[in-house]
N, C-alpha and C. Protein backbone atom coordinates (compact mmCIF):
# COMPACT_ATOMS: atom_id res chain seq x y z
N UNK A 1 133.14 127.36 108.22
CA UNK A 1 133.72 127.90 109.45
C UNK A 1 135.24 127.86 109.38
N UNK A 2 135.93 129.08 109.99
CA UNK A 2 137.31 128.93 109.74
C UNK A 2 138.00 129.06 111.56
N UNK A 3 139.37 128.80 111.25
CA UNK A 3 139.40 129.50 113.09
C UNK A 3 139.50 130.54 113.16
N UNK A 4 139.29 131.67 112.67
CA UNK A 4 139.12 132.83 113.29
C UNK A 4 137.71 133.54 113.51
N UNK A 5 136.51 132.57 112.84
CA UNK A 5 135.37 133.35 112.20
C UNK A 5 134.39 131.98 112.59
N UNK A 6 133.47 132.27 113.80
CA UNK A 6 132.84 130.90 113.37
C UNK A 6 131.76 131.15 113.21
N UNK A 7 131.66 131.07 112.20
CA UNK A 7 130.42 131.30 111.15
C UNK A 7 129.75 130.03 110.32
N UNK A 8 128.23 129.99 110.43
CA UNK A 8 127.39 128.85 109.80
C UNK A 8 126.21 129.56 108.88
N UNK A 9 126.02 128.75 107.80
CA UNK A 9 124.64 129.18 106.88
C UNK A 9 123.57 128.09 106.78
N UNK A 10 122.68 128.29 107.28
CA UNK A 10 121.77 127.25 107.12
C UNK A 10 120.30 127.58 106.44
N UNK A 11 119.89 126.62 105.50
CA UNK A 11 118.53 126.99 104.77
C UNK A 11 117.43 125.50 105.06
N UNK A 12 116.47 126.00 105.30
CA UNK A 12 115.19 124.73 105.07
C UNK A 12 114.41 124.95 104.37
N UNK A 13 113.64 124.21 103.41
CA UNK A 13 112.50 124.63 102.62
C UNK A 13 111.47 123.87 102.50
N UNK A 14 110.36 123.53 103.26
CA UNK A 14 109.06 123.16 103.24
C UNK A 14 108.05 123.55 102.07
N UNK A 15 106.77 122.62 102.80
CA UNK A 15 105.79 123.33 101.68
C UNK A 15 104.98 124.67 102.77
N UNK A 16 105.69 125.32 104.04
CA UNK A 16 105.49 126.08 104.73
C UNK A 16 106.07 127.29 104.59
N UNK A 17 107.34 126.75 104.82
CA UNK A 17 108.16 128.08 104.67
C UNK A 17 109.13 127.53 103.88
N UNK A 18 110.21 129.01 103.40
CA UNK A 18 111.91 129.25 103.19
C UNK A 18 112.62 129.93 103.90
N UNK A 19 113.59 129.24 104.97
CA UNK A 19 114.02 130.17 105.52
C UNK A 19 115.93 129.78 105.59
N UNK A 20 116.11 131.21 105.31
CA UNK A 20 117.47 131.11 105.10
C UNK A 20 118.22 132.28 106.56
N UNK A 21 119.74 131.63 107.42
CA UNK A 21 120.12 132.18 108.35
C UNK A 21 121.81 132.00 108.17
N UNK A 22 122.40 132.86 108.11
CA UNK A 22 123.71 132.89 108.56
C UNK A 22 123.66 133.72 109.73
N UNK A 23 125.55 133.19 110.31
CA UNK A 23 125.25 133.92 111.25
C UNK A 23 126.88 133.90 111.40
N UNK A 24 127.39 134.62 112.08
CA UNK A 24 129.37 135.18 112.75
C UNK A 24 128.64 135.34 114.12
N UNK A 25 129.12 133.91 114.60
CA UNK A 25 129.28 134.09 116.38
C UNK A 25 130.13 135.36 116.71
N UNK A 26 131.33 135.56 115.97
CA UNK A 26 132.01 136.60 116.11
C UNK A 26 132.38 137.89 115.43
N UNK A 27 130.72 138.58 115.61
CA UNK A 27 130.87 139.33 115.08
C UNK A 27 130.31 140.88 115.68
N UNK A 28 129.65 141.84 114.94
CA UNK A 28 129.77 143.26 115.87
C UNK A 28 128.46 143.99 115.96
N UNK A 29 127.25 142.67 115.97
CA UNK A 29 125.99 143.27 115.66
C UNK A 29 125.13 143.80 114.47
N UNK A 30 125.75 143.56 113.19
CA UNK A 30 124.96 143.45 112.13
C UNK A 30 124.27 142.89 111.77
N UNK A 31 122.74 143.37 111.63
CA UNK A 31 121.34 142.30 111.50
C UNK A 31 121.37 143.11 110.51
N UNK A 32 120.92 142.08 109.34
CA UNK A 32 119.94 141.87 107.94
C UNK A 32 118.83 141.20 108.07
N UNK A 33 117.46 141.47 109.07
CA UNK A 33 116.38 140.56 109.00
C UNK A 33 115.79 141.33 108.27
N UNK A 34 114.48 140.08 107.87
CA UNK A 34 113.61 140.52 106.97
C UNK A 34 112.39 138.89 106.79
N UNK A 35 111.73 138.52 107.74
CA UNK A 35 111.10 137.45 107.95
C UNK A 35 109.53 137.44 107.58
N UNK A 36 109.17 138.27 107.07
CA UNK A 36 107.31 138.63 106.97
C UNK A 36 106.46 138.71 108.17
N UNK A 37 107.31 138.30 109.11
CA UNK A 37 106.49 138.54 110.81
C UNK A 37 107.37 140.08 111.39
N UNK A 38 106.74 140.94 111.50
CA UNK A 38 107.20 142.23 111.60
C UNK A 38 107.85 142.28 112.96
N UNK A 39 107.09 141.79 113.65
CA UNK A 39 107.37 141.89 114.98
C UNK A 39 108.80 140.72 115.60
N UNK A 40 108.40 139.37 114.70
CA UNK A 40 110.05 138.87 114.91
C UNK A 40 110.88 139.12 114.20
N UNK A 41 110.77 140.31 113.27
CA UNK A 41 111.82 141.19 112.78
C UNK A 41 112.65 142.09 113.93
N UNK A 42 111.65 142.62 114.69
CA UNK A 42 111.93 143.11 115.65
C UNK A 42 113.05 142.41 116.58
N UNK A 43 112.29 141.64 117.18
CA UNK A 43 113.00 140.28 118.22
C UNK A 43 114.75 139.93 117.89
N UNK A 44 114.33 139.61 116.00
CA UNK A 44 115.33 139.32 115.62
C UNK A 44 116.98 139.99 115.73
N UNK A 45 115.73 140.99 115.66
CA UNK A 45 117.10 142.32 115.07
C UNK A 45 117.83 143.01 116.51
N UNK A 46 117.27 142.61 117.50
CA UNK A 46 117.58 143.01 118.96
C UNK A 46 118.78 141.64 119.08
N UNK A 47 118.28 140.66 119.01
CA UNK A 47 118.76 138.95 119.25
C UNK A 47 120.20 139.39 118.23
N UNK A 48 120.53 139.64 117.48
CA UNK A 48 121.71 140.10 117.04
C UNK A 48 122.65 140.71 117.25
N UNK A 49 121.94 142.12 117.54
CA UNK A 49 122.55 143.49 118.33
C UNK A 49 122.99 143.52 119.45
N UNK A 50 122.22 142.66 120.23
CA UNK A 50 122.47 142.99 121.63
C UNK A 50 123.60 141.36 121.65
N UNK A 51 123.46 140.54 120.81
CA UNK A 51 124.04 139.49 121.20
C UNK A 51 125.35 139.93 120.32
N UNK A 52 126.32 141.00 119.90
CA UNK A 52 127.32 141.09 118.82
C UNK A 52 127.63 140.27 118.05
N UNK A 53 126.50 139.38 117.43
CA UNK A 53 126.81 138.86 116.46
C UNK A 53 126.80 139.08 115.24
N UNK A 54 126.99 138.69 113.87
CA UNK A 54 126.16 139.57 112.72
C UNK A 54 125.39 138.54 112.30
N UNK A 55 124.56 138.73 111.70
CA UNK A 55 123.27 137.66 110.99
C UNK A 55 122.21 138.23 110.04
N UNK A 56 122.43 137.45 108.95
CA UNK A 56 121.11 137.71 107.94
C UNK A 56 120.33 136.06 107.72
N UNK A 57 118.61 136.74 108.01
CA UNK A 57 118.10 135.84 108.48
C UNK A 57 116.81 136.25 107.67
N UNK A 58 116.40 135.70 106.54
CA UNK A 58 115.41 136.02 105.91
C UNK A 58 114.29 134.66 105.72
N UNK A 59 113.08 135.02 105.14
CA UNK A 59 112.40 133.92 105.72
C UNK A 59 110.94 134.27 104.48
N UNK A 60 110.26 133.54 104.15
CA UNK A 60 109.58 133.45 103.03
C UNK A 60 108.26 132.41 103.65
N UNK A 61 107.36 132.90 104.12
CA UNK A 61 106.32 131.78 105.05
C UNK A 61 104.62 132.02 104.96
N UNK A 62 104.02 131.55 105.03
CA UNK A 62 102.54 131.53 104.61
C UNK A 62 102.06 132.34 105.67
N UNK A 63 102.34 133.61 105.76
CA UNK A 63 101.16 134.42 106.98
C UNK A 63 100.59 134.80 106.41
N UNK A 64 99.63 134.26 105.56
CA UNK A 64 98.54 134.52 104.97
C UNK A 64 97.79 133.55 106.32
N UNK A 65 98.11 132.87 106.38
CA UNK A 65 97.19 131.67 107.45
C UNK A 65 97.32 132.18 109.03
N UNK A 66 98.64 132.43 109.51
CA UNK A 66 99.03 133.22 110.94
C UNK A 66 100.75 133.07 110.88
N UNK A 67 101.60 133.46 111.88
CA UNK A 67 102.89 133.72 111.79
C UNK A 67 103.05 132.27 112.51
N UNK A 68 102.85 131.12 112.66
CA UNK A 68 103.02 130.02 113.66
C UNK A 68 104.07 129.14 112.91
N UNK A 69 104.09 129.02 111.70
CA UNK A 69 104.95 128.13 110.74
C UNK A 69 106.41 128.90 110.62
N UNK A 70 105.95 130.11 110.31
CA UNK A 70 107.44 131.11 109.91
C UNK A 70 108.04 131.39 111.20
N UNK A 71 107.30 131.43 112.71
CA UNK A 71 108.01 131.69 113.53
C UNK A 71 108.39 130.57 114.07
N UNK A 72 108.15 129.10 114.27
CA UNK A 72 108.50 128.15 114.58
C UNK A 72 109.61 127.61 114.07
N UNK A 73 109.96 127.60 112.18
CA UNK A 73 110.87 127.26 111.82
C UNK A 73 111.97 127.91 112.02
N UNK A 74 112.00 129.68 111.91
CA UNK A 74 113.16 130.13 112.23
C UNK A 74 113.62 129.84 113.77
N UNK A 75 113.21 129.40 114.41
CA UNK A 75 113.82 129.01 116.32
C UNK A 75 114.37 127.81 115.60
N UNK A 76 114.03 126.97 114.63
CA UNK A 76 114.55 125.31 113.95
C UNK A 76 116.20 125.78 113.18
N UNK A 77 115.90 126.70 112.39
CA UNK A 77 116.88 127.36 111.87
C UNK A 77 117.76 128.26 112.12
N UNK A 78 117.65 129.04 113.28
CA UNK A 78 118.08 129.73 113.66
C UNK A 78 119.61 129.01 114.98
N UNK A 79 118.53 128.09 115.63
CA UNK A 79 119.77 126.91 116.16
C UNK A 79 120.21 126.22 115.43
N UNK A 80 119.51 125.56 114.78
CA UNK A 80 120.68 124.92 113.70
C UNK A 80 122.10 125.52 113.65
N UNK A 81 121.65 126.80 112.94
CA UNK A 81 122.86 127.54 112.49
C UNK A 81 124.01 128.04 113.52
N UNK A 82 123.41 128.17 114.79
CA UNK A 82 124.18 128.78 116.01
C UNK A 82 124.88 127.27 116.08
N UNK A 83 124.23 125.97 116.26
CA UNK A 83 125.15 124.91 116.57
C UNK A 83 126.01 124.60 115.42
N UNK A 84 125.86 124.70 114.23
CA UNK A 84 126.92 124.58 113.27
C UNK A 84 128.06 125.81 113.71
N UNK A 85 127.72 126.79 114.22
CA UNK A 85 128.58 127.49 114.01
C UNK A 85 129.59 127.49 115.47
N UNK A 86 129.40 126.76 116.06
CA UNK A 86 129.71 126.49 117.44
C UNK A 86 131.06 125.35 116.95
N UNK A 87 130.69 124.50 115.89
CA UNK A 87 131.78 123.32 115.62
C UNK A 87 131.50 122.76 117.49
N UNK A 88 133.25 122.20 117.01
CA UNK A 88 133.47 121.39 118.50
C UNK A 88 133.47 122.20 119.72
N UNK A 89 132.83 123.28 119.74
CA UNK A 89 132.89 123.99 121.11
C UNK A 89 133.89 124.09 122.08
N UNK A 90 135.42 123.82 121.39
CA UNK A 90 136.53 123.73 121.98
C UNK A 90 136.64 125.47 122.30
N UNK A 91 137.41 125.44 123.73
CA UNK A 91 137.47 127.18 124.29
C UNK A 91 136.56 127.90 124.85
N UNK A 92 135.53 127.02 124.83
CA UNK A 92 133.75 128.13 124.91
C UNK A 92 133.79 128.05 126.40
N UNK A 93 133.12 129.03 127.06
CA UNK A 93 132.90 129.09 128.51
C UNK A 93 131.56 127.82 129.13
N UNK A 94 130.80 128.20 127.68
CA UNK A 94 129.59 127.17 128.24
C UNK A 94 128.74 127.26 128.52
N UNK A 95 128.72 128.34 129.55
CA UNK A 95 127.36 128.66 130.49
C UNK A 95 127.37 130.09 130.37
N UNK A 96 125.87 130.52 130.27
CA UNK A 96 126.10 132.56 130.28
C UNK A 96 124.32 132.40 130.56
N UNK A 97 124.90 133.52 131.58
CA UNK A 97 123.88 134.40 131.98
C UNK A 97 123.35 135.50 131.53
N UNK A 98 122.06 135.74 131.78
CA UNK A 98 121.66 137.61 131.72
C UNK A 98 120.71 138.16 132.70
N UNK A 99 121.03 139.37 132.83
CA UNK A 99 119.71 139.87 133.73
C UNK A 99 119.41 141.34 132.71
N UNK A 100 117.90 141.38 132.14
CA UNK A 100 118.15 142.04 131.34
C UNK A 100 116.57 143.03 131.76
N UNK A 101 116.22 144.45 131.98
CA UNK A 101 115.38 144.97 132.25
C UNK A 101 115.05 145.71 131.19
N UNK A 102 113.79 146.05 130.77
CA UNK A 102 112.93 146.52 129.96
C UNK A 102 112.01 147.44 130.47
N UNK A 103 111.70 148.68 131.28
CA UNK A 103 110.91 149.45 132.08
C UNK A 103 110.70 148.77 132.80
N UNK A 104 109.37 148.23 133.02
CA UNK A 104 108.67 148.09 134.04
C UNK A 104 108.98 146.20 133.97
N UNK A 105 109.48 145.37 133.22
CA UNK A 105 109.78 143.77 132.94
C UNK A 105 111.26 143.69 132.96
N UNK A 106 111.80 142.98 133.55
CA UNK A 106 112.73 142.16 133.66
C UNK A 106 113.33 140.93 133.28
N UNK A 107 114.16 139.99 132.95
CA UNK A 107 113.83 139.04 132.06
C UNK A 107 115.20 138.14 132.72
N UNK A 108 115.42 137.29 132.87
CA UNK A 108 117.13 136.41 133.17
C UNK A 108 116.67 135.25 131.99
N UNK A 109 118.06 135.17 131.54
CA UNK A 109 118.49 133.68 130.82
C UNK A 109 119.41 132.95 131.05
N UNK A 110 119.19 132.25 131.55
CA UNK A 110 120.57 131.42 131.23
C UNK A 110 120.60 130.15 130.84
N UNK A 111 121.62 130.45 129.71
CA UNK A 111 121.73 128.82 128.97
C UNK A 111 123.33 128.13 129.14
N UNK A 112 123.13 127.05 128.81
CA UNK A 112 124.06 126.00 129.01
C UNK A 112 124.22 125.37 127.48
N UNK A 113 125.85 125.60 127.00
CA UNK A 113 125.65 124.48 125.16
C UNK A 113 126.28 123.37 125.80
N UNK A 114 124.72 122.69 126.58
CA UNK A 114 125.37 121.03 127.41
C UNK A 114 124.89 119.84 126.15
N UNK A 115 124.57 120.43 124.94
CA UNK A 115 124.47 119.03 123.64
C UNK A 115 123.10 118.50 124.17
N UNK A 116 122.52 119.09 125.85
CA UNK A 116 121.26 118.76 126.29
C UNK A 116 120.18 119.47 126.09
N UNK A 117 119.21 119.38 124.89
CA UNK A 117 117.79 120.52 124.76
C UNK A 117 117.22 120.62 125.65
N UNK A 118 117.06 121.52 126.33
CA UNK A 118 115.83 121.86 127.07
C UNK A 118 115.49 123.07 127.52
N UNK A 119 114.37 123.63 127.65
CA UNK A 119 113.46 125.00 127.56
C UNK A 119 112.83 124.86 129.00
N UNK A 120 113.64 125.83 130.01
CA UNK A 120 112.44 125.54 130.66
C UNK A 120 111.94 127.15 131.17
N UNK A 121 110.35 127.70 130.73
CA UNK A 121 109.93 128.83 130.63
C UNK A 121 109.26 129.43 131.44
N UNK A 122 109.30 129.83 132.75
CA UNK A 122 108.72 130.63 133.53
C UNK A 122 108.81 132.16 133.69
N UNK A 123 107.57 132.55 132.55
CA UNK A 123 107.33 133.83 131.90
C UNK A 123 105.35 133.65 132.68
N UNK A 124 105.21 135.38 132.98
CA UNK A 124 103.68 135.17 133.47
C UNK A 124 102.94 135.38 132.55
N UNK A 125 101.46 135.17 132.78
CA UNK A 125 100.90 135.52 131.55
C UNK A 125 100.82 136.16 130.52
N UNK A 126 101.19 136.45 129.60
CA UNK A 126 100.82 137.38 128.47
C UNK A 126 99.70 137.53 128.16
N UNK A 127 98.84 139.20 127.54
CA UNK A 127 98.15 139.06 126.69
C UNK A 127 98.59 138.16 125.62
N UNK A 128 97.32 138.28 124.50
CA UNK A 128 97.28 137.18 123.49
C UNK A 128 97.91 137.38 122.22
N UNK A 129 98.06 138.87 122.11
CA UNK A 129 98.85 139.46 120.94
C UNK A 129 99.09 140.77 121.13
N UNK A 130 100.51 141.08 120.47
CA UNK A 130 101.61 142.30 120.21
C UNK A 130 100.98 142.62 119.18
N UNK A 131 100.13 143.81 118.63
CA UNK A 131 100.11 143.72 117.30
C UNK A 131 98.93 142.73 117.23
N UNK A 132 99.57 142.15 116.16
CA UNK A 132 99.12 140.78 114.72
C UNK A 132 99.89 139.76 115.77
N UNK A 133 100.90 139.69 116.29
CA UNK A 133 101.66 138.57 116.66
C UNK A 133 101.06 137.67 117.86
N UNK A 134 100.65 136.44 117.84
CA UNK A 134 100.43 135.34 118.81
C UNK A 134 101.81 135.28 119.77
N UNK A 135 101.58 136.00 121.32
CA UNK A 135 102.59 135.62 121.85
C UNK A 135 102.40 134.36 122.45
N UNK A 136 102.11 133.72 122.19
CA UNK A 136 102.37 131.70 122.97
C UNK A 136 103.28 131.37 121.73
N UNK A 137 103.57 132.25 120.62
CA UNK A 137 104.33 131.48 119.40
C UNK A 137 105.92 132.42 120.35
N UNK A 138 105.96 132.65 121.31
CA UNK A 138 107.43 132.95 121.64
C UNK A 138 107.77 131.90 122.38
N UNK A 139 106.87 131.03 122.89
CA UNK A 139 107.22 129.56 123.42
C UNK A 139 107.64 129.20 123.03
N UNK A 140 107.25 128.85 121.34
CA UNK A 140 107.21 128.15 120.36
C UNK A 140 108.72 128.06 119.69
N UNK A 141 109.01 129.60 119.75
CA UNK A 141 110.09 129.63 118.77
C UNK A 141 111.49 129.41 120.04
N UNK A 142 111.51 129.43 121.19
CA UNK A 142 112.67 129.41 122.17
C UNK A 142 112.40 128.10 122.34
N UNK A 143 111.11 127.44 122.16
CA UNK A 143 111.50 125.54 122.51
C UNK A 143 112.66 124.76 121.17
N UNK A 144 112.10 125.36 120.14
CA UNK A 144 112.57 124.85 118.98
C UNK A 144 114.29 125.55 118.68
N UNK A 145 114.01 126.41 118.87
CA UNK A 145 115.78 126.94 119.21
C UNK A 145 116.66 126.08 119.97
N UNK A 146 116.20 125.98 121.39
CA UNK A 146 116.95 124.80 122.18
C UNK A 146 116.90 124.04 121.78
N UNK A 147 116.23 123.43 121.24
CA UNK A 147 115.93 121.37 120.43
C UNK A 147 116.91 121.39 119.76
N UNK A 148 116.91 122.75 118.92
CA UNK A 148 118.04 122.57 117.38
C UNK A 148 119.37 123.11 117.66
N UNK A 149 119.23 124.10 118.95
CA UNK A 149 121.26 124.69 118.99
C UNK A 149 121.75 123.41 120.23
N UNK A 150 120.52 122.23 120.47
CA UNK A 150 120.68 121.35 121.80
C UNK A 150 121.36 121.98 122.85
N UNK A 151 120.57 122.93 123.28
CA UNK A 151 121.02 123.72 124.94
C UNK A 151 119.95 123.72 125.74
N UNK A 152 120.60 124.09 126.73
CA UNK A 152 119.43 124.08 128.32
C UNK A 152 119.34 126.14 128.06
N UNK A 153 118.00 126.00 127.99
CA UNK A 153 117.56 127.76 127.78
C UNK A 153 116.95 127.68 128.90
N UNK A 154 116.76 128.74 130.44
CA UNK A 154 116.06 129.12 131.14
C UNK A 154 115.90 129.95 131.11
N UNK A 155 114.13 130.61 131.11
CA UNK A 155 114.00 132.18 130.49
C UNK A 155 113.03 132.61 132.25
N UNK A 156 113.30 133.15 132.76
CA UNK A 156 112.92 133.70 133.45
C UNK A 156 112.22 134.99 133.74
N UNK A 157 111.01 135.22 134.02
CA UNK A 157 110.33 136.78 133.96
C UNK A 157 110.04 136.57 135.50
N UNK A 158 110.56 137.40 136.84
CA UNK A 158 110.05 137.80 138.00
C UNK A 158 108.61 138.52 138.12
N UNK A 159 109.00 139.56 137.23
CA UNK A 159 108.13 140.90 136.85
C UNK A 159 107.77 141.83 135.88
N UNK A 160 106.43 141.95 135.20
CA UNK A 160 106.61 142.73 134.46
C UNK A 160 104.88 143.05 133.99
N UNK A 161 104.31 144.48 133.45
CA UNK A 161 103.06 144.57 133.32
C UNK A 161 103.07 144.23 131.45
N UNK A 162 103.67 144.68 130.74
CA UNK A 162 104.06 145.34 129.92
C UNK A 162 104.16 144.38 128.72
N UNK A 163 103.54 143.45 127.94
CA UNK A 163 103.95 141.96 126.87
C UNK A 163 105.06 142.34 126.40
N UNK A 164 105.21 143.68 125.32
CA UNK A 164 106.15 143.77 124.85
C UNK A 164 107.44 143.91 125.37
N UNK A 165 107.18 144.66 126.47
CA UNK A 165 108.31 144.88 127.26
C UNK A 165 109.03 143.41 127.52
N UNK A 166 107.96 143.01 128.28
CA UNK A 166 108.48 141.09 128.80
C UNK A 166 109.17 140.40 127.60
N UNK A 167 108.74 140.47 126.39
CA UNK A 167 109.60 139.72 124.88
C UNK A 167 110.53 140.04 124.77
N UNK A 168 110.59 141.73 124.62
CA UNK A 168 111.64 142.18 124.50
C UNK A 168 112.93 141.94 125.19
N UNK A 169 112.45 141.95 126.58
CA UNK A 169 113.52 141.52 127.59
C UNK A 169 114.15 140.25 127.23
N UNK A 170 113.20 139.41 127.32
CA UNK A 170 113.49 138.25 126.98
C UNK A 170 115.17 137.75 125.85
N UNK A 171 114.13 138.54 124.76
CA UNK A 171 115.10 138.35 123.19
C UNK A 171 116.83 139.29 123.79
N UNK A 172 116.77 140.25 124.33
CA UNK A 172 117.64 140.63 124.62
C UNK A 172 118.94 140.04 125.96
N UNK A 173 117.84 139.14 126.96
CA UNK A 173 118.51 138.38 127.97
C UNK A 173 119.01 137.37 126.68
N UNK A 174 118.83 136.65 126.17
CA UNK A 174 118.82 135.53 125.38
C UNK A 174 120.08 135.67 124.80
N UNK A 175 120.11 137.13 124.09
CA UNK A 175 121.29 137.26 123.23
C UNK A 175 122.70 137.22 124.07
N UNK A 176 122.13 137.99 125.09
CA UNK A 176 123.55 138.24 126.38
C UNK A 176 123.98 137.05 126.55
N UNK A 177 122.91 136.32 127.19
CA UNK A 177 123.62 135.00 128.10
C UNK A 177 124.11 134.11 127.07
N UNK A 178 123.74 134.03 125.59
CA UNK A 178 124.75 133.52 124.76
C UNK A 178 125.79 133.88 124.02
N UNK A 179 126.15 135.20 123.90
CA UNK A 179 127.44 135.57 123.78
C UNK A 179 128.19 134.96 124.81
N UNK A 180 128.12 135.62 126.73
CA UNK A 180 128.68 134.76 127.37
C UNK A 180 128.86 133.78 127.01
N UNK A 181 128.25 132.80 126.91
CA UNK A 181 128.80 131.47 126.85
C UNK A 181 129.01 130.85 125.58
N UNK A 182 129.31 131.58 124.85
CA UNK A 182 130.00 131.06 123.43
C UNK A 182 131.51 132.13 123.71
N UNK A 183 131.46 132.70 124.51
CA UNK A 183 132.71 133.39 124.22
C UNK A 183 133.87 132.69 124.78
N UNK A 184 135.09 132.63 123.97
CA UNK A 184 136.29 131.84 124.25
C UNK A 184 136.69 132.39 124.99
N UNK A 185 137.26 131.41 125.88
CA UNK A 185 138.54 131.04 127.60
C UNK A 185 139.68 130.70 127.23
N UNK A 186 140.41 131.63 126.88
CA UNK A 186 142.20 131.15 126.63
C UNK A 186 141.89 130.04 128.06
N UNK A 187 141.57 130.07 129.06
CA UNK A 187 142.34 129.05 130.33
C UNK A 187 141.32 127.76 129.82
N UNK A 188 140.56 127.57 128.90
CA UNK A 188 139.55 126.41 128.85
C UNK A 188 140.40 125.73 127.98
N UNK A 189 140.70 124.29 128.00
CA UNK A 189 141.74 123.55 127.17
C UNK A 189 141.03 122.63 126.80
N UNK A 190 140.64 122.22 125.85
CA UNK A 190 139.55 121.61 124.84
C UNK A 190 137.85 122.18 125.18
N UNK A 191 137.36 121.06 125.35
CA UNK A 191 135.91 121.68 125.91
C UNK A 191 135.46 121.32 127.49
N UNK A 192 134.87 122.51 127.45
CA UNK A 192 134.38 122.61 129.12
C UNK A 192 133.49 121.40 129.89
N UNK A 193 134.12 120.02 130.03
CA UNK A 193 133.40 119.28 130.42
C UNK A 193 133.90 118.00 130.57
N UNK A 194 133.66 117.34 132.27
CA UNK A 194 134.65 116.17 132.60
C UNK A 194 134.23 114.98 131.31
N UNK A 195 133.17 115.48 130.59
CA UNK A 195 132.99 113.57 129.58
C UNK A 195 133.67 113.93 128.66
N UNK A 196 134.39 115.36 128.18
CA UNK A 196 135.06 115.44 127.01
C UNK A 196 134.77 115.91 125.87
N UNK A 197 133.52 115.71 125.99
CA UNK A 197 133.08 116.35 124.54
C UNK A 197 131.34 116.80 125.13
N UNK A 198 131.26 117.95 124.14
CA UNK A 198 130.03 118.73 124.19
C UNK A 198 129.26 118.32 123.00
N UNK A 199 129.59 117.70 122.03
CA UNK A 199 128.82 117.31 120.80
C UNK A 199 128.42 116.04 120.63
């Protein structure tokens, strides 16, 4: 990471998966995914775009068995890399919102980089699968994201008929409300918070 570029690379390698993620908090929406789960290729590649960041995020995982390992670790890896690339969070706003609509689904996020994990998910039922894809593994992968970038994620769905639509929203509120709040405050003078430190 430099100061103009804050950028992190992070890799894990199990006897599950390989998954490798960089990422430029500050950057202009260039996705390089390529994960063997087609559909969080998808996710992914929105979670980039819509969030202007750039990121190549490739991933090597046993869906021969189901996508539950490959999509779990990249939410492990994927924060990782967002909190490395965060450093001391000096300048950051902190908190960001989204309200993000998808036809007929709607979606709000808002997270907090309070160094505090927590997920809390009030999304309505989903069918059981997009495709091939297990949607209860989108739980999966936004709990483990927060654990590992340690933020407060609230994902909110009011309304919506539509699964894909509802994910979609989702991945795209997600990206918003964290640009907001990774984006630097010339008026913020160290980090946003009376204990002093966010890490």
């Amino acid at each position: 990471m430099t100061e103009k570029t804050r950028y992190a690379k992070v890799e894990r390698k199990t006897n599950e998966t390989q998954i490798s993620v960089a990422i430029n908090l500050d950057g202009e929406g260039k996705a390089d995914i390529k994960t063997g789960v087609g559909f969080m290729d998808h996710m992914l590649d929105l979670f980039i775009k819509h969030g202007l960041f750039d990121g190549t995020i490739q991933a090597d995982g046993d869906t021969y068995i189901d996508d539950h390992h490959t999509t779990e670790d990249l939410g492990i890896v994927l924060g990782q890399a967002i909190r490395e690339a965060l450093g001391d969070k000096k300048g950051i706003k902190r908190y960001g919102t989204a309200f993000v609509p998808m036809d007929d689904a709607l979606a709000q996020v808002v997270v907090d980089c309070s160094n505090r994990p927590h997920l809390e998910y009030r999304v309505p039922a989903l069918k059981e699968k997009v495709g091939t894809f297990d949607t209860e593994l989108v739980h999966e992968f936004l709990w483990k994201f927060a654990l590992e970038a340690r933020m407060n994620v609230h994902v909110i769905v009011p309304y919506g008929h539509n699964t894909h639509h509802i994910i979609e929203a989702i991945f795209k509120a997600l990206a918003r409300a964290l640009d907001a709040a990774v984006e630097i405050d010339p008026r913020v003078k160290g980090v946003p918070s009376t204990k002093g430190l966010l890490t």
